[in-house]
Protein backbone atom coordinates (compact mmCIF):
# COMPACT_ATOMS: atom_id res chain seq x y z
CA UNK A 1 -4.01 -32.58 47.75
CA UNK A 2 -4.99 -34.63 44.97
CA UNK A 3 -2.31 -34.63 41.89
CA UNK A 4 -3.96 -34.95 38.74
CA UNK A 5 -3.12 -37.79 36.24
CA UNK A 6 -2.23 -37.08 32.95
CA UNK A 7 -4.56 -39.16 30.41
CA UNK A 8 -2.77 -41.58 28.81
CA UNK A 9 -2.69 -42.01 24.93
CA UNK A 10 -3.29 -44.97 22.74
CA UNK A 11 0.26 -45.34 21.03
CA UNK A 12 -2.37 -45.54 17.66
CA UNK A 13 -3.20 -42.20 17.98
CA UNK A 14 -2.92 -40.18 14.83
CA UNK A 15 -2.35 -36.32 15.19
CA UNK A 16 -5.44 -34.26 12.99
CA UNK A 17 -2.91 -32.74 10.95
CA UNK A 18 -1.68 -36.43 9.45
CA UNK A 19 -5.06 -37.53 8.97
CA UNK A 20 -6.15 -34.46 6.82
CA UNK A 21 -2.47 -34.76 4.46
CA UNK A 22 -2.90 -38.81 4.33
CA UNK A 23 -6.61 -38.30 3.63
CA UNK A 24 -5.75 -35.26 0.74
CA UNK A 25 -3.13 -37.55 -0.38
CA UNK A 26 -5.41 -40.23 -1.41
CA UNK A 27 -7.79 -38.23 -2.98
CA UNK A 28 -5.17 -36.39 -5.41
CA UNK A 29 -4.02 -40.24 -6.29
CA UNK A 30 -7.47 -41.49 -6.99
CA UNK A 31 -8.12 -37.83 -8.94
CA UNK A 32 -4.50 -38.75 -10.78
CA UNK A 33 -5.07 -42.16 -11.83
CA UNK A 34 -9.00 -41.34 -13.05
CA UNK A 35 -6.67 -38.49 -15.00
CA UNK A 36 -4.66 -41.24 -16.44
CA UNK A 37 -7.19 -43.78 -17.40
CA UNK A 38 -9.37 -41.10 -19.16
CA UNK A 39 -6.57 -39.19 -21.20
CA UNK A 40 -5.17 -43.38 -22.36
CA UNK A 41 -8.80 -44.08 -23.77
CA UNK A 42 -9.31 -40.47 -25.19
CA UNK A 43 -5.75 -40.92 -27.26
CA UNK A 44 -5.90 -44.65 -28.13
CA UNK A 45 -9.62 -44.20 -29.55
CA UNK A 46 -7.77 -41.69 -31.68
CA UNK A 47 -5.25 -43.97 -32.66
CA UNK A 48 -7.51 -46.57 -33.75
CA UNK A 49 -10.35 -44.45 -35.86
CA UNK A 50 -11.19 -45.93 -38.81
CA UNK A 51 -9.74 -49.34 -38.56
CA UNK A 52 -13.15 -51.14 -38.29
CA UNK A 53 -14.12 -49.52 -41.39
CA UNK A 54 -10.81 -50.56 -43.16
CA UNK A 55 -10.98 -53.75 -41.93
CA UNK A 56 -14.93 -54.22 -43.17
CA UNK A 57 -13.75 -52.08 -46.85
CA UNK A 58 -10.92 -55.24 -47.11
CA UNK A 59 -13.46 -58.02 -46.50
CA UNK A 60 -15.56 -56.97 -49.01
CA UNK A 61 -13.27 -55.50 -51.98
CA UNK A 62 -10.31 -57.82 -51.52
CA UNK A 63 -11.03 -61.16 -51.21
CA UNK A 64 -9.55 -61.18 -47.61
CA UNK A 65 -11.89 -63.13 -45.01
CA UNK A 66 -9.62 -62.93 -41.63
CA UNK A 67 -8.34 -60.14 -40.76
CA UNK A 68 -5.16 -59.88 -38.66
CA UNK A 69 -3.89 -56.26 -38.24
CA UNK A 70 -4.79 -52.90 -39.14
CA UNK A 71 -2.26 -49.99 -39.02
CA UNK A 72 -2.30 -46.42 -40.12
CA UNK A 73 -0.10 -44.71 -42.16
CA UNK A 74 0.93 -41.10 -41.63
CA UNK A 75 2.29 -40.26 -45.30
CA UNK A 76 0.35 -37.70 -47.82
CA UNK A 77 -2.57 -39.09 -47.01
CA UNK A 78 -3.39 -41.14 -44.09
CA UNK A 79 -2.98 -44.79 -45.49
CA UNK A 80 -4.66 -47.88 -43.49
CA UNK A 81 -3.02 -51.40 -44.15
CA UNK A 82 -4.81 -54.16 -43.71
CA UNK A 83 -3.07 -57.78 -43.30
CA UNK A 84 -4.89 -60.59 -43.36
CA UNK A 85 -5.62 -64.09 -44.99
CA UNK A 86 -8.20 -65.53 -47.78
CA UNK A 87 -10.49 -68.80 -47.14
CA UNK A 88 -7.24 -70.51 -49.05
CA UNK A 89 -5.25 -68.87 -46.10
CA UNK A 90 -2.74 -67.08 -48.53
CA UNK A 91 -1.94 -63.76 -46.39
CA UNK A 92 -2.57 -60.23 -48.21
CA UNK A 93 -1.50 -56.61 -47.44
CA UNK A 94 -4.47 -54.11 -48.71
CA UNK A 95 -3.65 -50.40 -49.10
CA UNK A 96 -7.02 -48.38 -48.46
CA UNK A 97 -7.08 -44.68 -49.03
CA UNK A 98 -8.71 -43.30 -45.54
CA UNK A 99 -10.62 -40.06 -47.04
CA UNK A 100 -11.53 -41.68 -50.58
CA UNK A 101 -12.81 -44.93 -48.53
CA UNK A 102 -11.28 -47.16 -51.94
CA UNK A 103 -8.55 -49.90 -51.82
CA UNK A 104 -5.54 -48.78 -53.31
CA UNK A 105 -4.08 -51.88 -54.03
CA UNK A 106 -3.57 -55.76 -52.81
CA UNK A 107 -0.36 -57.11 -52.26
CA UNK A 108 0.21 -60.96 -51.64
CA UNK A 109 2.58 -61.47 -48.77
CA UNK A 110 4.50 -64.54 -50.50
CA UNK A 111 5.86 -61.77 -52.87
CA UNK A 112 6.81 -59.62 -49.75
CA UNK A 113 10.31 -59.51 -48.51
CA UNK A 114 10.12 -60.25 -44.95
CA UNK A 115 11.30 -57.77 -42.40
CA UNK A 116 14.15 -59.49 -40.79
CA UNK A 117 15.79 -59.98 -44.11
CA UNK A 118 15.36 -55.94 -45.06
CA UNK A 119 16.94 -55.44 -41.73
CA UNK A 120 19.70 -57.56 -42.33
CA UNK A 121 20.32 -55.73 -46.16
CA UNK A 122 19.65 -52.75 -44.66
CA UNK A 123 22.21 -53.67 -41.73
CA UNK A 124 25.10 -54.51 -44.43
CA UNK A 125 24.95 -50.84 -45.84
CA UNK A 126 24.70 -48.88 -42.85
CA UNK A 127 27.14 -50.64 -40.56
CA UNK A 128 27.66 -47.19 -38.19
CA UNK A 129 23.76 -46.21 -37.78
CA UNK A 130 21.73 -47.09 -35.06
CA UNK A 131 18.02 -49.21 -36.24
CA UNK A 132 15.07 -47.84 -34.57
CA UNK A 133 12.22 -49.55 -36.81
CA UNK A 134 10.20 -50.43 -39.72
CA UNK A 135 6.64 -49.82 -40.69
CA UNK A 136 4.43 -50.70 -43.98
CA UNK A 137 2.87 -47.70 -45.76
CA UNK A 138 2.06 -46.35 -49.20
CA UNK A 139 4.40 -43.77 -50.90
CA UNK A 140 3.64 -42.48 -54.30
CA UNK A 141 1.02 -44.65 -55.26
CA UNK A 142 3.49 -47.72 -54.19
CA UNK A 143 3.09 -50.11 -50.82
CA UNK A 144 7.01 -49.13 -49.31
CA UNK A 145 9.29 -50.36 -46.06
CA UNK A 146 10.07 -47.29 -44.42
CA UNK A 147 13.02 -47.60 -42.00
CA UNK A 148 14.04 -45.31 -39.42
CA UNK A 149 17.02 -44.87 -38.02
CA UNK A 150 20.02 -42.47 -36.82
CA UNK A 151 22.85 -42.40 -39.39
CA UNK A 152 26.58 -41.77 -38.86
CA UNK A 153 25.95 -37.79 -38.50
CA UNK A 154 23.84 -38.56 -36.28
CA UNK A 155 20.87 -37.56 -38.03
CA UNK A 156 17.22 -39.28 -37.47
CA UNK A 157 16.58 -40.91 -41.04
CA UNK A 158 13.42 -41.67 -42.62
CA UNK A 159 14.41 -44.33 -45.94
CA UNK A 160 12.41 -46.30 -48.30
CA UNK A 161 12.19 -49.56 -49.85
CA UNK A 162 9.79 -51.68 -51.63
CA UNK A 163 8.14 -54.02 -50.65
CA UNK A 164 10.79 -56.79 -52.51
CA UNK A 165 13.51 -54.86 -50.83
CA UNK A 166 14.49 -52.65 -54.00
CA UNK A 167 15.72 -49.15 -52.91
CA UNK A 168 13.30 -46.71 -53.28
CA UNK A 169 13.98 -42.80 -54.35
CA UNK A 170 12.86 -41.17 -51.26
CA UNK A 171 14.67 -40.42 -48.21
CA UNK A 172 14.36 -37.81 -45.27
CA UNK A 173 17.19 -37.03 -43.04
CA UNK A 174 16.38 -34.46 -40.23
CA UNK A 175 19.61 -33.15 -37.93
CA UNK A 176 18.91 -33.44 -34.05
CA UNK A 177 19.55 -30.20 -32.13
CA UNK A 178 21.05 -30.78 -28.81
């Protein structure tokens, strides 16, 4: 009688089962990261509408002939500041209104307080809060600092300064709910 041999297995063998989750796997990470990429572009084209246009408004109504940095600012009307420098290379902040497409107004930087030292004032009155930043923008027909930060009460604080570090008349305190 003739015994029959059991067929012997690569130890590489896969079982189907592995091959078909592995395989699905790969395809839900490809499908995730295509996700990803597309949803980044989508939001940061968003972010930066307008900024060519702002940029190109500054060249030509400002004097400015490098520009640096454009920002937006989210206040009553959507503000864009412009930084950049002159042929002289004196550095300039232009305000331009985003829906009138006209430059609110020119500010040179050597008249600017610089951030660290509004940090530092800032710093020496609010010993107990906790800094979370500073942006440029344009409040009540004025170029203004606006700090945030969480105060003492542990509210989430919008405040305002100008631009030489004067306090401004404007401040929004908003209570975080646990």
């Amino acid at each position: 009688m003739m015994t029959m041999l059991k067929p012997q297995s690569s130890p590489y063998t896969v079982p189907r089962w592995a091959k078909w989750a592995i395989s699905s796997f790969v395809v839900l990470l490809v499908l995730c990261m295509i996700l990803s990429v597309w949803v980044y572009l989508d939001v940061n084209q968003d972010r930066t509408a307008g900024h060519e246009e702002a940029a190109k408004l500054a060249e030509a109504e400002s004097g400015i002939t490098t520009v640096d940095e454009v920002s937006t600012y989210h206040g009553e009307s959507e503000v864009f500041v412009v930084q950049g420098s002159t042929t002289e290379g004196e550095s300039s902040l232009v305000f331009i209104n985003d829906k009138k497409t006209k430059v609110l107004d020119v500010v040179d930087i050597s008249n600017v307080l610089p951030e660290k030292e509004l940090k530092t004032q800032w710093s020496n009155s609010c010993s107990s809060c906790t800094f979370k930043g500073v942006n440029i923008g344009y409040e009540e027909d004025e170029p203004v600092y606006e700090i945030t930060y969480i105060d003492s009460q542990d509210r989430y604080v919008l405040d305002y300064f100008t631009l030489t570090g004067e306090a401004f008349d404007q401040r929004f305190a908003f209570r975080q709910n646990n």
